[in-house]
C-alpha atoms as a PDB file:
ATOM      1  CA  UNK A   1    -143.864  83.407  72.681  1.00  0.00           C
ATOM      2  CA  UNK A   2    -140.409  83.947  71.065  1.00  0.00           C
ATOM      3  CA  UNK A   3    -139.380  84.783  67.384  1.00  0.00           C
ATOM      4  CA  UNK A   4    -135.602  84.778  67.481  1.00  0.00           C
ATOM      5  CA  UNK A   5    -132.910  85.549  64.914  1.00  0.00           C
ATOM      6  CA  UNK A   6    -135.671  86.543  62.157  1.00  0.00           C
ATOM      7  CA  UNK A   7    -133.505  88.484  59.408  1.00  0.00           C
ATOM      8  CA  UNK A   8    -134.043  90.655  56.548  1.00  0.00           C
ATOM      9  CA  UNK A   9    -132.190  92.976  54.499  1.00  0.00           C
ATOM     10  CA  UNK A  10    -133.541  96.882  55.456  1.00  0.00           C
ATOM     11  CA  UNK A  11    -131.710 100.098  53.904  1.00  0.00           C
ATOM     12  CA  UNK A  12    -132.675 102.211  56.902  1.00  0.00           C
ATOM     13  CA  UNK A  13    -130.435 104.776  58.611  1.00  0.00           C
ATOM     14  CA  UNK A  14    -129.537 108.315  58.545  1.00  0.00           C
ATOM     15  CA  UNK A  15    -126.237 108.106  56.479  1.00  0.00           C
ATOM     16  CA  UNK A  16    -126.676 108.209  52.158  1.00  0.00           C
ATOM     17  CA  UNK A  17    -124.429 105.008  52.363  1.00  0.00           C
ATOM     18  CA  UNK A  18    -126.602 103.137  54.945  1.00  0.00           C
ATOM     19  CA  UNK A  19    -129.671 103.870  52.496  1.00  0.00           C
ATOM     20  CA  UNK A  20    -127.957 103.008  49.439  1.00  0.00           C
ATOM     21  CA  UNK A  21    -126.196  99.795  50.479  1.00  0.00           C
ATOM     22  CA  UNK A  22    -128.842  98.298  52.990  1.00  0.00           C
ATOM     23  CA  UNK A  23    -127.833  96.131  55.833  1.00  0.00           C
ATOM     24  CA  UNK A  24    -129.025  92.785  57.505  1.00  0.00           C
ATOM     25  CA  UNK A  25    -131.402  93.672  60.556  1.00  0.00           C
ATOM     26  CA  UNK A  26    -131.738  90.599  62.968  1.00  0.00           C
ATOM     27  CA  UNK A  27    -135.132  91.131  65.141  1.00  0.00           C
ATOM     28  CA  UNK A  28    -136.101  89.242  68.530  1.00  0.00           C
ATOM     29  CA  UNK A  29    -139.485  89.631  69.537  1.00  0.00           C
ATOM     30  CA  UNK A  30    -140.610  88.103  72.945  1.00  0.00           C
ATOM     31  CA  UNK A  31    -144.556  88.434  73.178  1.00  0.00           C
ATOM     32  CA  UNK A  32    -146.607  87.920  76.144  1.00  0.00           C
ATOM     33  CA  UNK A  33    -149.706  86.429  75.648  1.00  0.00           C
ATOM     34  CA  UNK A  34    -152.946  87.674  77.552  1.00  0.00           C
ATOM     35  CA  UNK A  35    -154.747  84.357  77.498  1.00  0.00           C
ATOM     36  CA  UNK A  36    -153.219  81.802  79.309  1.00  0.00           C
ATOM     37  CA  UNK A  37    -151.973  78.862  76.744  1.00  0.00           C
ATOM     38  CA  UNK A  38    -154.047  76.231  79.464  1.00  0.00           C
ATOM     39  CA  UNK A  39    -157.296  78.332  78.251  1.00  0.00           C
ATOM     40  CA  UNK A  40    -156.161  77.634  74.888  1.00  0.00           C
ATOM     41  CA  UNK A  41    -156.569  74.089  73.787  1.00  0.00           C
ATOM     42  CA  UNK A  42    -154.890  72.289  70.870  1.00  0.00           C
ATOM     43  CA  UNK A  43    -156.495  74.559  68.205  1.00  0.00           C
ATOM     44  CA  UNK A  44    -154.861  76.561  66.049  1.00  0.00           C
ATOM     45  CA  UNK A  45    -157.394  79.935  66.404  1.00  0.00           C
ATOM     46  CA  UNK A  46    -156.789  79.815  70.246  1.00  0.00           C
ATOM     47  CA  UNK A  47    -152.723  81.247  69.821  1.00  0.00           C
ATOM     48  CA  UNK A  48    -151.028  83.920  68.102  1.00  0.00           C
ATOM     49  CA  UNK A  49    -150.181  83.687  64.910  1.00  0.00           C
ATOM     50  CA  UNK A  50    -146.535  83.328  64.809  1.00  0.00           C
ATOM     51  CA  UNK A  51    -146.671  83.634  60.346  1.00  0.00           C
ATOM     52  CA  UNK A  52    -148.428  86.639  61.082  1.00  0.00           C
ATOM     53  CA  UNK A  53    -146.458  87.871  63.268  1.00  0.00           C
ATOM     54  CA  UNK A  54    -142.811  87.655  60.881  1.00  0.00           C
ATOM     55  CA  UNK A  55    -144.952  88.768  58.368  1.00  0.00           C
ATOM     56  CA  UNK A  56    -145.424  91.777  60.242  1.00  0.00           C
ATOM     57  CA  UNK A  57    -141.765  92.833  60.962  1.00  0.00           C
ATOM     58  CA  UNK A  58    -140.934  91.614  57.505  1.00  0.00           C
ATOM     59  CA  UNK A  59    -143.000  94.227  56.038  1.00  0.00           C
ATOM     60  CA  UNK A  60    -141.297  97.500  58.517  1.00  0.00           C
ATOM     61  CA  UNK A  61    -137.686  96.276  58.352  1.00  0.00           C
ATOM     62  CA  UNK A  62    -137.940  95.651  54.032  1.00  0.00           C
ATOM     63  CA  UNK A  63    -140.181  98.596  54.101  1.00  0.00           C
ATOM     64  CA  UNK A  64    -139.962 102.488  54.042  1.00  0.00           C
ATOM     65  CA  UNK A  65    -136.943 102.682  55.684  1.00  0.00           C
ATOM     66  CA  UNK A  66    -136.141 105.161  58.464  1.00  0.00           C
ATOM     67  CA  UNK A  67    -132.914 107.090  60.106  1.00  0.00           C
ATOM     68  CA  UNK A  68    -132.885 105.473  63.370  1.00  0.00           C
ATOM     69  CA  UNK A  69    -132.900 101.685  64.118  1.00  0.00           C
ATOM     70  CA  UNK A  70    -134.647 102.512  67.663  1.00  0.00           C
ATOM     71  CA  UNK A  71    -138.022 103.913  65.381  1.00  0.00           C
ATOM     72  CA  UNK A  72    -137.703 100.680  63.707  1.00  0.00           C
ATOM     73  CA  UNK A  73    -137.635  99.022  66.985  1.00  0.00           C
ATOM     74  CA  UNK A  74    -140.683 101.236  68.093  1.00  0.00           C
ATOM     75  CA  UNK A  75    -142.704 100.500  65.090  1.00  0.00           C
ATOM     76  CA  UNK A  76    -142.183  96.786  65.454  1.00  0.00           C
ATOM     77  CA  UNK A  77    -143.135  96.866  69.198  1.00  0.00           C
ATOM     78  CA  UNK A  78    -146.292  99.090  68.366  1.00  0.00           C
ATOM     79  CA  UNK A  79    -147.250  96.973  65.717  1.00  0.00           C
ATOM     80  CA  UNK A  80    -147.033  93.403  67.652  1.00  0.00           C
ATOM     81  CA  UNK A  81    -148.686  95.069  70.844  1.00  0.00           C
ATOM     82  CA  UNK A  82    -151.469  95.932  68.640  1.00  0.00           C
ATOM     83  CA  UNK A  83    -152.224  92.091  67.973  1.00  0.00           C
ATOM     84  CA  UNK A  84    -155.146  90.532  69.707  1.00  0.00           C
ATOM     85  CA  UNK A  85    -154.036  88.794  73.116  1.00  0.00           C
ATOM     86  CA  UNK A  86    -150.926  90.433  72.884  1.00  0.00           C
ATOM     87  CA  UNK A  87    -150.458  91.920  76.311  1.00  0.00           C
ATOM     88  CA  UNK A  88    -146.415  92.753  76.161  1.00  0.00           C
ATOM     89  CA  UNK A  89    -144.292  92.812  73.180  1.00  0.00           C
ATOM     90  CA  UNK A  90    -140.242  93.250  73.930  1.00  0.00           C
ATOM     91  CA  UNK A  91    -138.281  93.993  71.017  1.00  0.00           C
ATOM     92  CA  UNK A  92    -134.770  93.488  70.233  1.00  0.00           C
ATOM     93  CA  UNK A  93    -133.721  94.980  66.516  1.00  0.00           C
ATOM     94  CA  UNK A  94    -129.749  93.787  66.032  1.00  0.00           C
ATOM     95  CA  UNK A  95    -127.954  96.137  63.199  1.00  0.00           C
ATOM     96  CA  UNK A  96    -123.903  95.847  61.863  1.00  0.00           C
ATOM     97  CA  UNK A  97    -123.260  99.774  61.582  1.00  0.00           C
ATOM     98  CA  UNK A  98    -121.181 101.037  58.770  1.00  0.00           C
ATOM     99  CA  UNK A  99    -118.645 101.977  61.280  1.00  0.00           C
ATOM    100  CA  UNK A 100    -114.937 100.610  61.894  1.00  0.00           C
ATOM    101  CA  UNK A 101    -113.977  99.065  65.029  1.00  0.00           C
ATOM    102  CA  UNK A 102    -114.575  95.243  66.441  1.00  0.00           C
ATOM    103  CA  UNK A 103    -117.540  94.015  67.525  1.00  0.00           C
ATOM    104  CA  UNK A 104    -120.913  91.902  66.146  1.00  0.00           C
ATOM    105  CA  UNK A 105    -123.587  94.821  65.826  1.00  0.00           C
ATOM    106  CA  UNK A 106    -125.399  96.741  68.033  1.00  0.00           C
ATOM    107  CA  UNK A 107    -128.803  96.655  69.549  1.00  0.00           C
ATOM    108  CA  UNK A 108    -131.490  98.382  70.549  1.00  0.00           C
ATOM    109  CA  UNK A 109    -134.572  96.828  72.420  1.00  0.00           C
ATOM    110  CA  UNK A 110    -137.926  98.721  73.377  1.00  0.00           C
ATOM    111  CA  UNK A 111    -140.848  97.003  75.387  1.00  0.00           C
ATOM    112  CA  UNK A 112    -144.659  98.000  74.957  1.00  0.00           C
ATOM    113  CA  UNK A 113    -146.887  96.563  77.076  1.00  0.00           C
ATOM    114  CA  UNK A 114    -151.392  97.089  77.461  1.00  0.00           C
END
């Protein structure tokens, strides 16, 4: 399963300015599943939940923020891998730094697996 390009607005980081003027955080999340989806069925119990599972990293990135965007990344991981039938969850947390120069953002990714 793949949750791509879920965004929310976080005020993590370990500048004052980071914390006072938040910043979009763009997560990926790539779980494996234990159960194989031919075990599954067509019912909706048999699968993750993938509601569940954005409400999840909605809650840490809009939550108590943090100073580093790779604890973010490892709470998010810890949290997913903790799901039933979750066997790997690979992270990706995407953040625009308040820092000059060119580029998109930056990324850090962090895999847990059971």
């Amino acid at each position: 399963m793949l949750l791509s390009g879920m965004t929310f607005f976080g005020r993590h980081g370990a500048l004052a300015a980071e914390r006072e003027l938040g910043a979009r955080y763009t997560v990926d999340a790539e779980l494996g599943l234990a159960a194989s989806l031919d075990d599954a069925g067509d019912r909706r119990q048999d699968v993750l939940d993938y509601t569940s599972v954005y409400e999840q990293v909605q809650q840490l990135v809009e939550g108590e923020p943090v100073n580093l965007v790779e604890t973010l990344a490892v709470r998010i991981a810890q949290a997913l891998i903790a799901q039933p039938g979750v066997s790997l969850a690979r992270v990706r947390v995407h953040k625009r730094p308040l820092v000059t120069g060119e580029f998109d953002d930056f990324a850090i990714e962090v895999t847990r697996e059971r």
